[in-house]
Protein backbone atom coordinates (compact mmCIF):
# COMPACT_ATOMS: atom_id res chain seq x y z
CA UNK A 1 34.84 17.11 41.00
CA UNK A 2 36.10 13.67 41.16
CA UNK A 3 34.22 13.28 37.09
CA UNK A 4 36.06 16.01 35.67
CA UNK A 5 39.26 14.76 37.29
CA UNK A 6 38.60 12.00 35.99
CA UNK A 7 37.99 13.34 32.33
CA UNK A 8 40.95 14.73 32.58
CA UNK A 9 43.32 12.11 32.70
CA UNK A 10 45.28 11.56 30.02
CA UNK A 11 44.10 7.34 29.64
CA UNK A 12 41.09 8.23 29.91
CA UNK A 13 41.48 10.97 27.12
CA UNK A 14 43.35 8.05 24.80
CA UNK A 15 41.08 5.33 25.18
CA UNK A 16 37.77 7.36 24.13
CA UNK A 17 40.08 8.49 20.96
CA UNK A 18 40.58 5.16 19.93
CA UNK A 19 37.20 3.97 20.99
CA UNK A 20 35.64 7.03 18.64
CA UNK A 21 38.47 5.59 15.66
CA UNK A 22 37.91 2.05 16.23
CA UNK A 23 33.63 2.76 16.16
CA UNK A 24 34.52 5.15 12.74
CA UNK A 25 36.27 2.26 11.14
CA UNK A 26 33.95 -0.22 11.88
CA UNK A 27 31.35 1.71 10.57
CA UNK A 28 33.44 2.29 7.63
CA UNK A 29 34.27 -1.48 6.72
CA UNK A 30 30.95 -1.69 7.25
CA UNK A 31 28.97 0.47 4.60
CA UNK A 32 31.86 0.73 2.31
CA UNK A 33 30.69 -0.05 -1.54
CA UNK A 34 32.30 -1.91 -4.57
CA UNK A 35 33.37 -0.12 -7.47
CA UNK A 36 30.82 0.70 -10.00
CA UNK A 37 28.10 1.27 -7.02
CA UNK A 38 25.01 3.76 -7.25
CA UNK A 39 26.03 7.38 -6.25
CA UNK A 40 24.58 9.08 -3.50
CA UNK A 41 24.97 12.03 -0.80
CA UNK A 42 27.37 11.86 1.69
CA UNK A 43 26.05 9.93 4.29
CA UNK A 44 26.96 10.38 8.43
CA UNK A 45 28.57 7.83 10.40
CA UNK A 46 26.20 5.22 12.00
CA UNK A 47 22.68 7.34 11.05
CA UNK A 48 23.39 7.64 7.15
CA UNK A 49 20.90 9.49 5.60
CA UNK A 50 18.37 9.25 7.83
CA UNK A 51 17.59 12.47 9.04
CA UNK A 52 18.04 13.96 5.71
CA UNK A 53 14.75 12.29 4.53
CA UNK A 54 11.91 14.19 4.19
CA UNK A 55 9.54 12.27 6.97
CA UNK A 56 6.20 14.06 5.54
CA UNK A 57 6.86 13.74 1.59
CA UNK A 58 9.81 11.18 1.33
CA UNK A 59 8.09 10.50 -2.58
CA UNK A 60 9.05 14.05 -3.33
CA UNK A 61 12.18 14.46 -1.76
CA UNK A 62 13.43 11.13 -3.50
CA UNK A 63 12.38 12.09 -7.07
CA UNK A 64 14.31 15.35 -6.48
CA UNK A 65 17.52 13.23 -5.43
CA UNK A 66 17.33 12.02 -9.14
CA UNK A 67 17.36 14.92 -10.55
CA UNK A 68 20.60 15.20 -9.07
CA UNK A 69 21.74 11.64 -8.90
CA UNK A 70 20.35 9.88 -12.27
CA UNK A 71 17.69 7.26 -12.02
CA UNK A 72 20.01 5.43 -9.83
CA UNK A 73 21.06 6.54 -6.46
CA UNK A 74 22.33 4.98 -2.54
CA UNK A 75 21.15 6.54 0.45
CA UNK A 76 21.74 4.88 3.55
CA UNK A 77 19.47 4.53 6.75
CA UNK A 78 20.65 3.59 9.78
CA UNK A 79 22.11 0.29 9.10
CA UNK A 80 20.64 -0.17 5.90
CA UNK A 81 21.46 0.69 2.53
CA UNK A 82 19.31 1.08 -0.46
CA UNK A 83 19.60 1.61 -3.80
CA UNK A 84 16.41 3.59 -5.20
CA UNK A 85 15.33 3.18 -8.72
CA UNK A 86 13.00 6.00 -10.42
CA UNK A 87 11.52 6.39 -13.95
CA UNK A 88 9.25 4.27 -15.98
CA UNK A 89 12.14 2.76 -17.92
CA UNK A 90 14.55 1.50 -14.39
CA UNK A 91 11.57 0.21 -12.36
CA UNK A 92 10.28 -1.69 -15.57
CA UNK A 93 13.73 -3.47 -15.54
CA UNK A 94 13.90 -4.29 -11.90
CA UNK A 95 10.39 -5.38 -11.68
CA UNK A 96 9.44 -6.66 -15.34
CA UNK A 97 12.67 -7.47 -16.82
CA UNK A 98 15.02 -8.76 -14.00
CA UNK A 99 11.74 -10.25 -12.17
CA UNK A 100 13.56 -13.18 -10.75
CA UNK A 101 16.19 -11.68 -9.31
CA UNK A 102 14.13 -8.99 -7.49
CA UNK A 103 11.09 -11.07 -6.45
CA UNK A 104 11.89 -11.49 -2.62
CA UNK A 105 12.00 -8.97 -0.06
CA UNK A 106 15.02 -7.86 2.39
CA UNK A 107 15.23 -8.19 5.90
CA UNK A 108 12.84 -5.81 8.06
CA UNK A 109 12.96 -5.30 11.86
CA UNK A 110 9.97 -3.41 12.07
CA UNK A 111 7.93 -6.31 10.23
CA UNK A 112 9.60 -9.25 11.43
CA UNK A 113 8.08 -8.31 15.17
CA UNK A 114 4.54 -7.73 12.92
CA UNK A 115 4.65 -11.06 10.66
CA UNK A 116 7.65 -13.39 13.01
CA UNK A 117 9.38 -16.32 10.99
CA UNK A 118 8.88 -15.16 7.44
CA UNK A 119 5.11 -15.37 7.66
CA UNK A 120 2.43 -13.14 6.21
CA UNK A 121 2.08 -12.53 2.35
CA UNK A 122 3.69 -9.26 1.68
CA UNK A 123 7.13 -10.10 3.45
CA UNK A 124 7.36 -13.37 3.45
CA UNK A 125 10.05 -15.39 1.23
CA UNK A 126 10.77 -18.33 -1.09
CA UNK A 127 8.63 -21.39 -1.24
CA UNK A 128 6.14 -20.27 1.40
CA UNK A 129 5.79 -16.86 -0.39
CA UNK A 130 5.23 -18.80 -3.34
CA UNK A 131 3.05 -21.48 -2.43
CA UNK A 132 0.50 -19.11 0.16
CA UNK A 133 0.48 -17.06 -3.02
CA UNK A 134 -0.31 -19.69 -4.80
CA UNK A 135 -3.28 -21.14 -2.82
CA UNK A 136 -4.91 -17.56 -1.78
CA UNK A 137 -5.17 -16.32 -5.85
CA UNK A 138 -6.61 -20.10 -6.34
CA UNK A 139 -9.28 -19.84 -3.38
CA UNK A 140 -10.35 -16.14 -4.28
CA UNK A 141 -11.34 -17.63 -7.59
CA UNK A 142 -12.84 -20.14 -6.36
CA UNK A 143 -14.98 -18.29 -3.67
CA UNK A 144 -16.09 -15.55 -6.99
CA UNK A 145 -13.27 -13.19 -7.66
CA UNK A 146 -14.51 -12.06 -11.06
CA UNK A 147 -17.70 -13.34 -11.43
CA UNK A 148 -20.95 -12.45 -11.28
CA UNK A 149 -21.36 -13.39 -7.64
CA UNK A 150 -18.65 -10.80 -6.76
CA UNK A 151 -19.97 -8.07 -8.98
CA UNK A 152 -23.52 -8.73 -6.86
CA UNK A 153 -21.69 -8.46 -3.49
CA UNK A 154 -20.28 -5.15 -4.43
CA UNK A 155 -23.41 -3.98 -5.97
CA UNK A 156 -25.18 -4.93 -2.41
CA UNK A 157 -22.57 -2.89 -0.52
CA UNK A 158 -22.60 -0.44 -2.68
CA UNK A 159 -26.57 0.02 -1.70
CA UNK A 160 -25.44 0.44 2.01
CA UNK A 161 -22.92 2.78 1.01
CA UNK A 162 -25.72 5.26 -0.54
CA UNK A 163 -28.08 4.36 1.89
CA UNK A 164 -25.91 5.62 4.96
CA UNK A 165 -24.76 8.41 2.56
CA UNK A 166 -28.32 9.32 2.14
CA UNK A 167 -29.07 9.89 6.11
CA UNK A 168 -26.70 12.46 6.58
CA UNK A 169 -29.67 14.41 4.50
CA UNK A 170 -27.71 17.13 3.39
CA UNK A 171 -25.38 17.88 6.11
CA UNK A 172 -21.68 17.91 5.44
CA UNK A 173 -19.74 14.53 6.31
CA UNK A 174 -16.06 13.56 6.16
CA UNK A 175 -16.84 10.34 3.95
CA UNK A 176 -13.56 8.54 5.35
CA UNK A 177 -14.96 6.27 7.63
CA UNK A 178 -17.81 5.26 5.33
CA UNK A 179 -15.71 4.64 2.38
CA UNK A 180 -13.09 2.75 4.57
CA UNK A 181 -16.70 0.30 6.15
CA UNK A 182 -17.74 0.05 2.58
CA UNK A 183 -14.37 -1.23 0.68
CA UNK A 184 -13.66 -3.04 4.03
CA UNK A 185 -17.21 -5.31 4.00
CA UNK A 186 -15.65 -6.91 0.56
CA UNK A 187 -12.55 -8.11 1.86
CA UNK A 188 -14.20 -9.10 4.73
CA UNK A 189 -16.67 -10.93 2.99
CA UNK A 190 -14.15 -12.99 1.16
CA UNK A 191 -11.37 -13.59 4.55
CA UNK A 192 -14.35 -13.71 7.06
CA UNK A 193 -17.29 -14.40 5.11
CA UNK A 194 -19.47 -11.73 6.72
CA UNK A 195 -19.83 -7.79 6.50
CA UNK A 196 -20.05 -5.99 9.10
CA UNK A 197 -22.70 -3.09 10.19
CA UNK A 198 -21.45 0.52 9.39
CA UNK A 199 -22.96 1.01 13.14
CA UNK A 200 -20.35 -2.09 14.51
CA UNK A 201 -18.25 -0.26 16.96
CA UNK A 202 -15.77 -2.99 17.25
CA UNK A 203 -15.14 -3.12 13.94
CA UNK A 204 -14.99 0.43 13.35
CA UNK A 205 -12.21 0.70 15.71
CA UNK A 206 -10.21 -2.05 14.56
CA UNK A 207 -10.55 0.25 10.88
CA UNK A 208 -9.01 2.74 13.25
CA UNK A 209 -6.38 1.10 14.71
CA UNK A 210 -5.39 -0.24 11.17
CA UNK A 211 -5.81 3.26 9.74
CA UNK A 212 -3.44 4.01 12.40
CA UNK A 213 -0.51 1.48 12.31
CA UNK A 214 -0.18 2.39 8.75
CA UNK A 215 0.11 6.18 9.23
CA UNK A 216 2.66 5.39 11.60
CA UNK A 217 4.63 2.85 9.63
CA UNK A 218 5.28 6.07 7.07
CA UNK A 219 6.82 8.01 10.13
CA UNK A 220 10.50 8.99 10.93
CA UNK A 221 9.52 6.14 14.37
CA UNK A 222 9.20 3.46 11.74
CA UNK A 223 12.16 4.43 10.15
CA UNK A 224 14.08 5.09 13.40
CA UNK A 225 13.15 1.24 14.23
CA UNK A 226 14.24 0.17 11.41
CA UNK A 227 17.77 1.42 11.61
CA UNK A 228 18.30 1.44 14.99
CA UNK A 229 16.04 -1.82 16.53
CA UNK A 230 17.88 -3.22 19.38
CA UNK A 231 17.66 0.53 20.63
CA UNK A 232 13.96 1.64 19.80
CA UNK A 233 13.07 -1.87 21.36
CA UNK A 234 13.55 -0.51 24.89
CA UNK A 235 12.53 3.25 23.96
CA UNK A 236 9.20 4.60 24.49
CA UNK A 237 7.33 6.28 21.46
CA UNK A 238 4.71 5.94 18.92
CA UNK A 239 6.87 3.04 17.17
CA UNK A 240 5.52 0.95 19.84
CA UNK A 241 1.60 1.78 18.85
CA UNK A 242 2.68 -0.41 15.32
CA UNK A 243 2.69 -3.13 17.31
CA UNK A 244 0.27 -3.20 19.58
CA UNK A 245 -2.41 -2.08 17.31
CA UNK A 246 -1.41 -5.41 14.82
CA UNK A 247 -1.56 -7.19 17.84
CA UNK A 248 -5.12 -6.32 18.58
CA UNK A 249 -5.92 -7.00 15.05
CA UNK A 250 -4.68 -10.31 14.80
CA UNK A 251 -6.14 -11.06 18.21
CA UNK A 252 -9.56 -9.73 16.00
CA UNK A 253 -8.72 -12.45 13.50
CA UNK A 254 -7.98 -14.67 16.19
CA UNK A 255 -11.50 -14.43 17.33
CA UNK A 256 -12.60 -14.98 13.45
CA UNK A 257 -11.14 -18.63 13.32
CA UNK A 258 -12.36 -19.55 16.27
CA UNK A 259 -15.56 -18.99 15.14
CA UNK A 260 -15.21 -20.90 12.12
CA UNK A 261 -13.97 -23.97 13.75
CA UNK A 262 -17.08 -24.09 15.53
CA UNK A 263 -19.29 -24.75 12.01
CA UNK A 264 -17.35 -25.27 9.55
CA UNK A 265 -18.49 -27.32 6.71
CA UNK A 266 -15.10 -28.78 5.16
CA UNK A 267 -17.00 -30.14 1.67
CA UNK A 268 -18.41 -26.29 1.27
CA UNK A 269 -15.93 -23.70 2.26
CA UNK A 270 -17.56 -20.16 2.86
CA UNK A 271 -14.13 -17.88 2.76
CA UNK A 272 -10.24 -18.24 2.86
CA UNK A 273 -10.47 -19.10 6.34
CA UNK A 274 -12.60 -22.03 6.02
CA UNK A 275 -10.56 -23.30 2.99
CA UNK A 276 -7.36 -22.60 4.60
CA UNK A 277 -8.28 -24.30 7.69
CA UNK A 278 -9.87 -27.63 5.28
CA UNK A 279 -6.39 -27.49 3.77
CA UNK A 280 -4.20 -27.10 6.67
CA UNK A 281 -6.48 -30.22 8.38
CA UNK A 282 -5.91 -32.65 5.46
CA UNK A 283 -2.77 -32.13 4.09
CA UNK A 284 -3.78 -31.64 0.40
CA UNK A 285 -0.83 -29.20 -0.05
CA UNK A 286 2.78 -29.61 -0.24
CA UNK A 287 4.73 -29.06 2.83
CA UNK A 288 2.07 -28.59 5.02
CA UNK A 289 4.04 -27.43 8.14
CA UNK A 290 3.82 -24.00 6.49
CA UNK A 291 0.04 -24.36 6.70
CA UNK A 292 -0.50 -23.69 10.16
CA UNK A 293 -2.99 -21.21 12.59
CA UNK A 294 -0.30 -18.44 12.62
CA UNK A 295 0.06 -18.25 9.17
CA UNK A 296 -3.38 -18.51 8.43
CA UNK A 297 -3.82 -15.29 11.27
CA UNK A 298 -0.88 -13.49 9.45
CA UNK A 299 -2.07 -14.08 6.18
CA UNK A 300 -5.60 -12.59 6.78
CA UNK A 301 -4.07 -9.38 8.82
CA UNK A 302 -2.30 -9.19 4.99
CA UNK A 303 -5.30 -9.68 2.64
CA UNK A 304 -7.55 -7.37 5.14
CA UNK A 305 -5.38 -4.58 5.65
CA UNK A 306 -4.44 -4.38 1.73
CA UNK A 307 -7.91 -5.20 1.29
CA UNK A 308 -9.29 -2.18 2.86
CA UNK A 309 -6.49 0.67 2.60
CA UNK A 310 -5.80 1.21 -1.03
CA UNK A 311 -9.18 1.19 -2.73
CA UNK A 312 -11.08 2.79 0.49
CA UNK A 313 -8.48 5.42 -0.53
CA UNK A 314 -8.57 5.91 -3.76
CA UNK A 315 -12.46 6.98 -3.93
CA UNK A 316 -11.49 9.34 -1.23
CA UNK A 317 -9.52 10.82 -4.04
CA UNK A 318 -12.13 10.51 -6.70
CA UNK A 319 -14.30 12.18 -4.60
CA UNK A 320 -11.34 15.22 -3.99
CA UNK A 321 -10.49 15.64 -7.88
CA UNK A 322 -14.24 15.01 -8.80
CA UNK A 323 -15.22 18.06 -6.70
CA UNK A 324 -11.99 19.93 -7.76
CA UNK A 325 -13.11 19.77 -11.09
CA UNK A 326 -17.00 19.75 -11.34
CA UNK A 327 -17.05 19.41 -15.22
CA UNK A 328 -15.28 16.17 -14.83
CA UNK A 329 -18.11 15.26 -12.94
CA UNK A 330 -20.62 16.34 -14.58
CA UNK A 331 -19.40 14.52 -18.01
CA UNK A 332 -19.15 11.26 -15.45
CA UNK A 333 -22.53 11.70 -14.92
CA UNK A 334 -23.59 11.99 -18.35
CA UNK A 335 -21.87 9.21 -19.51
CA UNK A 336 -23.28 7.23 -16.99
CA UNK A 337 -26.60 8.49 -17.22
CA UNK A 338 -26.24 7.34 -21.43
CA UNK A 339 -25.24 3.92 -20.45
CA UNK A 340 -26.21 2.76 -17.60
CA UNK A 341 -29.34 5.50 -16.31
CA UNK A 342 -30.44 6.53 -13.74
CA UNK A 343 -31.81 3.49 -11.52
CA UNK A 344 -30.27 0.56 -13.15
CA UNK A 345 -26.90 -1.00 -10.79
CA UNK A 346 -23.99 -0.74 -12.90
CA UNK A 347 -22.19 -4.21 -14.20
CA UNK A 348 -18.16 -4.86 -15.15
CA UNK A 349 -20.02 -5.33 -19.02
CA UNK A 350 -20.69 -1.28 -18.72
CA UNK A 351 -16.63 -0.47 -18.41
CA UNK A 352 -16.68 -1.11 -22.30
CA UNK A 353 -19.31 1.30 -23.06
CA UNK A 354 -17.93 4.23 -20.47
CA UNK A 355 -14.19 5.22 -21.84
CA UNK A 356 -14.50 8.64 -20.19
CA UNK A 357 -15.38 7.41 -16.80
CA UNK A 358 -12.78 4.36 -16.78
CA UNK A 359 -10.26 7.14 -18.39
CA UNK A 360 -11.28 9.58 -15.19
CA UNK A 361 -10.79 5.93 -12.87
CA UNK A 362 -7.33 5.86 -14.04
CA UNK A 363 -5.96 9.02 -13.64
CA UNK A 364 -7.26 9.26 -10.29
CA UNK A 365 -5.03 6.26 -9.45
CA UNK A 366 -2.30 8.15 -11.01
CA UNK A 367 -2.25 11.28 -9.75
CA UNK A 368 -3.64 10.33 -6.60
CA UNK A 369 -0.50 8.24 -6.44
CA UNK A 370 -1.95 6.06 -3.30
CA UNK A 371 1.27 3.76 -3.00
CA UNK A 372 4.20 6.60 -3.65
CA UNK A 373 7.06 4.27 -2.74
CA UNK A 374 5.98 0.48 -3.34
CA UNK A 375 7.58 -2.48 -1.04
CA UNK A 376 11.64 -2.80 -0.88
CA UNK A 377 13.48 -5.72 -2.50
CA UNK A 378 16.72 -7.69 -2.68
CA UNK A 379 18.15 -8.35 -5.47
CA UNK A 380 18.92 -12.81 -5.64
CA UNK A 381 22.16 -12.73 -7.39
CA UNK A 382 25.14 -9.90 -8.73
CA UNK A 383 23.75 -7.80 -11.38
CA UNK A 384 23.60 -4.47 -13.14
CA UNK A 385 21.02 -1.65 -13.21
CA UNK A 386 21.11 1.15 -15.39
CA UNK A 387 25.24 0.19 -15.83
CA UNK A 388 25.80 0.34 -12.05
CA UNK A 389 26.63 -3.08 -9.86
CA UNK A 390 24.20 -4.07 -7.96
CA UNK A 391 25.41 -7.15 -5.61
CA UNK A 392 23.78 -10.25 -4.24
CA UNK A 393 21.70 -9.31 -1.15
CA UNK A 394 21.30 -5.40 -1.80
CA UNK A 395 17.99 -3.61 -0.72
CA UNK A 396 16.85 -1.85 -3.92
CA UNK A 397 13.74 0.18 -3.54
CA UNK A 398 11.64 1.24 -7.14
CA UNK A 399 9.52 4.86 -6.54
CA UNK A 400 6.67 4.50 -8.35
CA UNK A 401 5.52 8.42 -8.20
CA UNK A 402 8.31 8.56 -10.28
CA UNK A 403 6.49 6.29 -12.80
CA UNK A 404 3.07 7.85 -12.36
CA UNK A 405 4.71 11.41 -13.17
CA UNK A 406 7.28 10.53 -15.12
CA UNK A 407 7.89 13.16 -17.93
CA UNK A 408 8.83 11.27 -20.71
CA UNK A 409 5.91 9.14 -20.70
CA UNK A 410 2.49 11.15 -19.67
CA UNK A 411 1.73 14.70 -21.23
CA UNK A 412 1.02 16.75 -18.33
CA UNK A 413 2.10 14.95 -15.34
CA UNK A 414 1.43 16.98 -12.57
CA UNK A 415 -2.15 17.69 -13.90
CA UNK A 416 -5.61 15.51 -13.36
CA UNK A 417 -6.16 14.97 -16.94
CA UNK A 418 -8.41 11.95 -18.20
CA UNK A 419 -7.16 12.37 -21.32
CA UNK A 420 -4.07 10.61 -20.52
CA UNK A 421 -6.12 7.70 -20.65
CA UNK A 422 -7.95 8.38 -23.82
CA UNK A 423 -6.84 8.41 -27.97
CA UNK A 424 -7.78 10.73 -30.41
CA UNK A 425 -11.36 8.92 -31.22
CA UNK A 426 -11.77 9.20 -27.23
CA UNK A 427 -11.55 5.43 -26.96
CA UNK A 428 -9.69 4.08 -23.87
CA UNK A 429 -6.27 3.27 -23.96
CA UNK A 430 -3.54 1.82 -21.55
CA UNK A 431 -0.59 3.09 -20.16
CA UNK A 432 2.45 1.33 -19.93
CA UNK A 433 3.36 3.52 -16.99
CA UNK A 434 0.20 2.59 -15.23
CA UNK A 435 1.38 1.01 -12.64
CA UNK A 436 -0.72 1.84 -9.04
CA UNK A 437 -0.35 -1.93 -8.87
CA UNK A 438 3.50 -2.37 -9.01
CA UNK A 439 4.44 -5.26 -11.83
CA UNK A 440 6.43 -7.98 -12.02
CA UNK A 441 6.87 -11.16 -9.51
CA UNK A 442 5.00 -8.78 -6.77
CA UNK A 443 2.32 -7.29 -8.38
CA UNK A 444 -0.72 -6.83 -5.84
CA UNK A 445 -2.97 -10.16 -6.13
CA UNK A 446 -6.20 -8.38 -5.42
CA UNK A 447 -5.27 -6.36 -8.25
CA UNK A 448 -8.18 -7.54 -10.56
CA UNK A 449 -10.32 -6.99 -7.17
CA UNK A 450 -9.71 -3.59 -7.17
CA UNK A 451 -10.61 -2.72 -10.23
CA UNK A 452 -14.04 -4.58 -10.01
CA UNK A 453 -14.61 -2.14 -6.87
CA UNK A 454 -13.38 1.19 -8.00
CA UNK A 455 -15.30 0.69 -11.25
CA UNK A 456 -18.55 -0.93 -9.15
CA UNK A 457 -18.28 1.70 -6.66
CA UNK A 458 -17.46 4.85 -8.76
CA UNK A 459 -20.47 4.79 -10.77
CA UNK A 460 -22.95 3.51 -8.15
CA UNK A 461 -21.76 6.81 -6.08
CA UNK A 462 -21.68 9.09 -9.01
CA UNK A 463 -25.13 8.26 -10.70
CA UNK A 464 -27.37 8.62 -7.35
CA UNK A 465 -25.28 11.56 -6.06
CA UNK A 466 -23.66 14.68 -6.71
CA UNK A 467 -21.05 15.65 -4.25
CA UNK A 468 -19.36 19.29 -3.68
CA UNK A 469 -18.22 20.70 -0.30
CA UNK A 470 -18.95 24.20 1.95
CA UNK A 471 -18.92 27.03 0.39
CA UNK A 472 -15.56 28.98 0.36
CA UNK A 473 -13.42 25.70 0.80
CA UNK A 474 -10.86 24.82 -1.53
CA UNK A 475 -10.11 20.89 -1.08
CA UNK A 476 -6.09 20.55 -1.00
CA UNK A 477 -4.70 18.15 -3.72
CA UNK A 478 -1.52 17.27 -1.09
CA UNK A 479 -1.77 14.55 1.17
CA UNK A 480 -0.50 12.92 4.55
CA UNK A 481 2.35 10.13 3.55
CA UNK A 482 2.38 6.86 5.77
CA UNK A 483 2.67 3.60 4.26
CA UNK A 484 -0.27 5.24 1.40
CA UNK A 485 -1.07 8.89 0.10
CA UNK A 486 -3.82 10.07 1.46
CA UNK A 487 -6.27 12.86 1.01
CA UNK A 488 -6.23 15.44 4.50
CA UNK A 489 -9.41 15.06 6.23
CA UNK A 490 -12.23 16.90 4.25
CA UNK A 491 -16.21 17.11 4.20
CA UNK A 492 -18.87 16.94 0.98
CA UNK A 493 -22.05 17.11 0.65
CA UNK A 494 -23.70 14.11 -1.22
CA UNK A 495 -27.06 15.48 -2.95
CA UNK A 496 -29.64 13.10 -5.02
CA UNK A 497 -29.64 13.59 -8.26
């Protein structure tokens, strides 16, 4: 009685009008734009655009905006506006082009609770960006990356890959969890200097919780934090998982340096964290504050989970469009068969000799499209884009389905064809529109990595096996969106050959 009274009065009635114009204008003056700024739907007060996102295929719903919008369009979300850049042409100018000025990375609640004080590789800024990134591509080298000795530790893994693909002896699998040990062991090899037994149960459910937290950070939560963080914060939901999986993954790598402090041999470093840790103790880099435990924790949580994710993923799709399309693996197998036969492990000096199989490689990366929306960034200074101004500070996010599919620079786009990858003499040939990796300033360091793996990898699996699945099953080419594309969960049979 005494609430509706109350509702009723007429101050009451004129302060919550003014409150509701004063909140509309602030949120105008707010996320107003200059002149000459990126078009884009009409956006609600305070939530933007966020609900009109897509939360299961934001790739697709984005590439349909430009149709609409032009290679160039503003959507806001939450607090946060972006500018989204599509087609091979844009995202070669804001990555390749204007490098520079779009080399760092905008603010991020959501990651800032996951990597604090600009730490980690993938968010992190300026000089520290520069110099971690610096010291981690010279160490990888140093410790094998693309040498013999790494083609041999792949090879090896690649032996425990087959063998535990072997004892399912017949029966169908869901190769997931294998492929994610496998592609995990080499990473982990290389951070931690060990591998880990496909029978490890701690390990496999730190995979899990990783597997996870990245699912999660491609939800509507993620982007609900991101907006809205000083609400989520005290709000239950599976936002919150994010974080406390990371945090049991760091306390994972935790327990990893610990270990090596116990024997570590600073003249003869095994892994990163051995020469990080030599480094950090005597100084030899610049700035050394930045060289500290945290960062060194932060740093491997980046290196393992990008490690692991992509590539794991990617067979996983080799495996789908392979079995999709059994002639494609049958001429695999040939080729493979003619070059390297049938017991000999395959080497990075075979690539030259296989066009068709590196050809098949690449378009699985394409159209398997494993990193749909790449990492946001912030543009350094004023400039233009595609004739629109683009000012100092603004979030500007490059789609890079929209490269992979783009119409005016592959044949059939929305088809698995090797032949994208192939000239008229069926030699391989490159794509500028290739670009799984992103380009530029951020282009992924374990890039060359990678590509040892999915070449080692692909071959070893395809010349001792031939894989199909159950009878009457028709494996879906969609996928489940989170921070990667990936394939829906699925089962094969892996037969000797």
């Amino acid at each position: 009685m005494h609430l509706s009274l109350l509702m009723e009065s007429p101050d009451l009635k004129t302060t919550l009008f003014f409150l509701v114009v004063f909140l509309l204008l602030v949120n105008y003056l707010q996320n107003r734009t200059p002149s000459n700024y990126p078009p884009g739907p009409m956006a609600l007060p305070f939530v933007g655009n966020l609900f009109n996102m897509d939360s299961k295929q934001p790739h697709i719903y984005l590439t349909k905006l430009a149709g609409v919008y032009g290679n160039i369009f503003t959507l806001r979300l939450g607090r946060m506006q972006t500018v989204f850049v599509t087609g091979y042409k844009m995202v070669k100018e804001t990555l390749v082009v204007q490098a520079d000025n779009f080399a760092d990375r905008p603010f991020s609640p959501l990651n800032d609770r996951v990597f604090p004080g600009n730490g980690g590789l993938f968010f992190s800024n300026g000089w520290k960006w520069r110099k971690h990134r610096r010291f981690i591509l010279t160490t990888l080298k140093n410790l094998g990356l693309g040498k013999k000795t790494m083609e041999n530790a792949i090879c090896e893994e690649s032996y425990y890959l087959q063998r535990e693909m072997e004892r399912q002896k017949g029966d169908p699998f869901d190769p997931r969890v294998l492929l994610t040990n496998a592609v995990s062991n080499i990473i982990c090899q290389l951070v931690f200097g060990r591998r880990y037994d496909y029978a490890d149960d701690t390990f496999q459910k730190i995979l899990l919780l990783m597997n996870e937290a990245i699912n999660l950070e491609g939800t509507v939560w993620a982007q609900l934090y991101e907006a809205f963080p000083s609400i989520m914060n005290h709000l239950p939901g599976p936002h919150n998982d994010i974080f406390s999986h990371y945090h049991r993954i760091s306390d994972f790598i935790r327990e990893e340096v610990e270990r090596h402090k116990d024997n570590i041999d600073p003249s003869n470093p095994r892994d990163y964290i051995d020469a990080y840790l030599t480094d950090m103790n005597n100084g030899s880099w610049d700035n050394t504050e930045d060289f500290d435990e945290t960062n060194l924790v932060l740093n491997s949580l980046d290196l393992f989970a990008a490690g692991t994710e992509t590539t794991s993923t990617t067979l996983l799709w080799a495996l789908v469009f392979l079995i999709k399309y059994p002639h494609v693996q049958e001429w695999v197998q040939a080729e493979i068969d003619s070059v390297v036969g049938p017991s000999r492990q395959p080497s990075m000096a075979d690539r030259a000799s296989m066009p068709y199989t590196d050809a098949v490689i690449h378009e699985v990366q394409r159209l398997g499209n494993i990193v749909p929306l790449n990492g946001p960034r912030m543009a350094h200074k004023d400039t233009t884009l595609g004739g629109y101004f683009i000012p100092k500070g603004t979030t500007v996010m490059p789609i890079l389905t929209s490269v992979l599919f783009d119409e005016t620079e592959w044949e059939t786009p929305q088809e698995f064809n090797p032949g994208h990858f192939l000239d008229a003499e069926g030699k391989f040939r490159r794509r500028d529109a290739f670009m799984p990796f992103s380009a530029g300033k951020r282009v992924c360091l374990g890039e060359q990595l990678a590509r040892m793996e999915l070449f080692l990898f692909f071959v070893a699996l395809f010349q001792k096996f031939s894989f199909s699945t159950q009878d009457g099953v028709e494996l879906s080419l969609g996928g489940h969106v989170g921070l990667t594309h990936t394939p829906h969960p699925f089962k094969i049979f892996a037969h000797l050959r």
